[in-house]
Protein backbone atom coordinates (compact mmCIF):
# COMPACT_ATOMS: atom_id res chain seq x y z
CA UNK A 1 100.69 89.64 86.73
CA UNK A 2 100.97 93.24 86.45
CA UNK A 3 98.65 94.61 83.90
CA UNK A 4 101.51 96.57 82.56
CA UNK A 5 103.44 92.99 81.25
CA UNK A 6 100.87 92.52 78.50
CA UNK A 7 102.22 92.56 75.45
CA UNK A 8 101.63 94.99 72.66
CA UNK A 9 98.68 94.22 70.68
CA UNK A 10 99.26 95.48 67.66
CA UNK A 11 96.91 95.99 64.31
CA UNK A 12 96.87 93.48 61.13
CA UNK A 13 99.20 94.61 58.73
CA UNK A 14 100.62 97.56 61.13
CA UNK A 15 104.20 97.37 60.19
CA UNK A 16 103.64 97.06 56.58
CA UNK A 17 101.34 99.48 55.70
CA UNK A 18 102.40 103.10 56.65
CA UNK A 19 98.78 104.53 56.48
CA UNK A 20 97.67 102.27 59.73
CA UNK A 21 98.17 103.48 63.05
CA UNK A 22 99.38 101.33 66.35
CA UNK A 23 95.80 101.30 67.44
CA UNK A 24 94.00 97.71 68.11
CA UNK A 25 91.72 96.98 65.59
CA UNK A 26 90.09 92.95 66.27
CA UNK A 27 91.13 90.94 62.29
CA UNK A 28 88.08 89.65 60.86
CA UNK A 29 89.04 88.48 57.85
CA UNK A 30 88.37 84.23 57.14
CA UNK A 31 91.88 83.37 56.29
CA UNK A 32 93.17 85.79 58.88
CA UNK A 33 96.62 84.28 59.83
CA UNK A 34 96.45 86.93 63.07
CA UNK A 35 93.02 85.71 63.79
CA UNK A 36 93.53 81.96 63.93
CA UNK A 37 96.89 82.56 66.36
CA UNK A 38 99.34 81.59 64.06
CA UNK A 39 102.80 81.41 65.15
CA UNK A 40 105.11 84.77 64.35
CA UNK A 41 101.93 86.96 64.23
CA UNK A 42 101.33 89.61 66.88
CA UNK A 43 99.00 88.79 70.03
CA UNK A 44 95.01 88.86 69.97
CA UNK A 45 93.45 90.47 72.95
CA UNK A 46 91.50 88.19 75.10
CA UNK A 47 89.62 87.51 78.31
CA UNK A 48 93.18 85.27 79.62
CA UNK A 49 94.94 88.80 79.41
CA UNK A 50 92.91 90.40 81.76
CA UNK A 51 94.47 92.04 85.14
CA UNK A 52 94.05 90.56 88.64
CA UNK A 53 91.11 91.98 90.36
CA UNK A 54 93.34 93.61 92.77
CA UNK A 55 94.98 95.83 90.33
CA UNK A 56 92.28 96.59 87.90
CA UNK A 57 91.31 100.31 87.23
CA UNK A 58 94.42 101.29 89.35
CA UNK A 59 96.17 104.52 88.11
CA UNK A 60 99.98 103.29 87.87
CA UNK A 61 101.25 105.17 91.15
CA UNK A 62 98.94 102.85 93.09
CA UNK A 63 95.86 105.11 93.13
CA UNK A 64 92.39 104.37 92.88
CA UNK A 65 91.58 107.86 90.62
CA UNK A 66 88.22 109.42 92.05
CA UNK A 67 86.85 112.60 89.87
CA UNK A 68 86.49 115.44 91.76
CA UNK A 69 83.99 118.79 90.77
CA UNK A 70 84.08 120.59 94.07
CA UNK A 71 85.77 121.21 97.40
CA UNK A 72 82.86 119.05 99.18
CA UNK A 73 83.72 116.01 97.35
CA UNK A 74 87.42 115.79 99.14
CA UNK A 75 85.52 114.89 102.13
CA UNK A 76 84.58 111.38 100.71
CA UNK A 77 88.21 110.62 99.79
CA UNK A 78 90.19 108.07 101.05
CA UNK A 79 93.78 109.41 101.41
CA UNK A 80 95.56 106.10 101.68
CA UNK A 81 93.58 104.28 98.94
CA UNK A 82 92.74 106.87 96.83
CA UNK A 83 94.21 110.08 94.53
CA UNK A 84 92.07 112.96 92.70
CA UNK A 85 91.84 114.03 89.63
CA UNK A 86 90.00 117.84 88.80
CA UNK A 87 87.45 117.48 86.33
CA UNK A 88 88.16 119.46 82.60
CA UNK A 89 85.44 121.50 83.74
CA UNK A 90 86.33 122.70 86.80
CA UNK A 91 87.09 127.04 85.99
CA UNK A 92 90.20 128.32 87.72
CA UNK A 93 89.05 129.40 91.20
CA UNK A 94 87.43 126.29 92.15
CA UNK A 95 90.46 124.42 90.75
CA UNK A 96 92.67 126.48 93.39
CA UNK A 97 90.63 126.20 96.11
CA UNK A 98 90.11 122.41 95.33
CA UNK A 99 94.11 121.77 95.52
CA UNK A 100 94.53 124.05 98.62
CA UNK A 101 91.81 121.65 100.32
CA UNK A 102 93.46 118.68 98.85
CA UNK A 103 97.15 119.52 100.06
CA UNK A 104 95.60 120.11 103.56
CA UNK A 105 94.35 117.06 103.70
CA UNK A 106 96.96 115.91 102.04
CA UNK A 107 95.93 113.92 99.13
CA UNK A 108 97.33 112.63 95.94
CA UNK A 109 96.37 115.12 93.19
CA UNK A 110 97.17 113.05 89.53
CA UNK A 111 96.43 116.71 87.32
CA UNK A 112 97.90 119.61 88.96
């Protein structure tokens, strides 16, 4: 199963009310028709939806994402396995120098 043919779990009452966003929000109400997986009500996430341990926490071009702060952490990087992503608070320079080293050794960079 690839974790991207779940389907949508959408909120209670998210096409109705306009004022409700998309975002999952778990029903608690008693008589809770979503809740108590009635039939012709959106999808409760549970546990039986979860991804195979073989894809879980991969980035969807195949990557295992490892955060990176400096140049020295490249060295720990597994090209085939794994891609990079610069940290937000990485300044400029070391960003540069970071995807020089990176292209060199020729790993994945996900935020360029």
């Amino acid at each position: 199963m690839n974790p991207r043919d779940l389907p949508e779990f959408k909120r209670v009452l998210y096409g109705s009310l306009k004022r409700l966003k998309g975002k999952w929000r778990k029903p608690r109400g008693k008589q809770n028709k979503q809740r108590l997986h009635k039939k012709g009500k959106p999808k409760v996430v549970r546990v039986g939806y979860k991804a195979p341990k073989d894809l879980r926490f991969l980035h969807p071009s195949g990557y295992y994402e490892v955060l990176v702060y400096n140049v020295k952490d490249l060295e720990k990087i597994n090209k085939e396995k794994e891609a990079i992503r610069i940290a937000s608070s990485v300044g400029k320079k070391k960003r540069e120098k970071i995807i020089q080293k990176a292209k060199e050794l020729g790993i994945k960079i996900l935020n360029e």
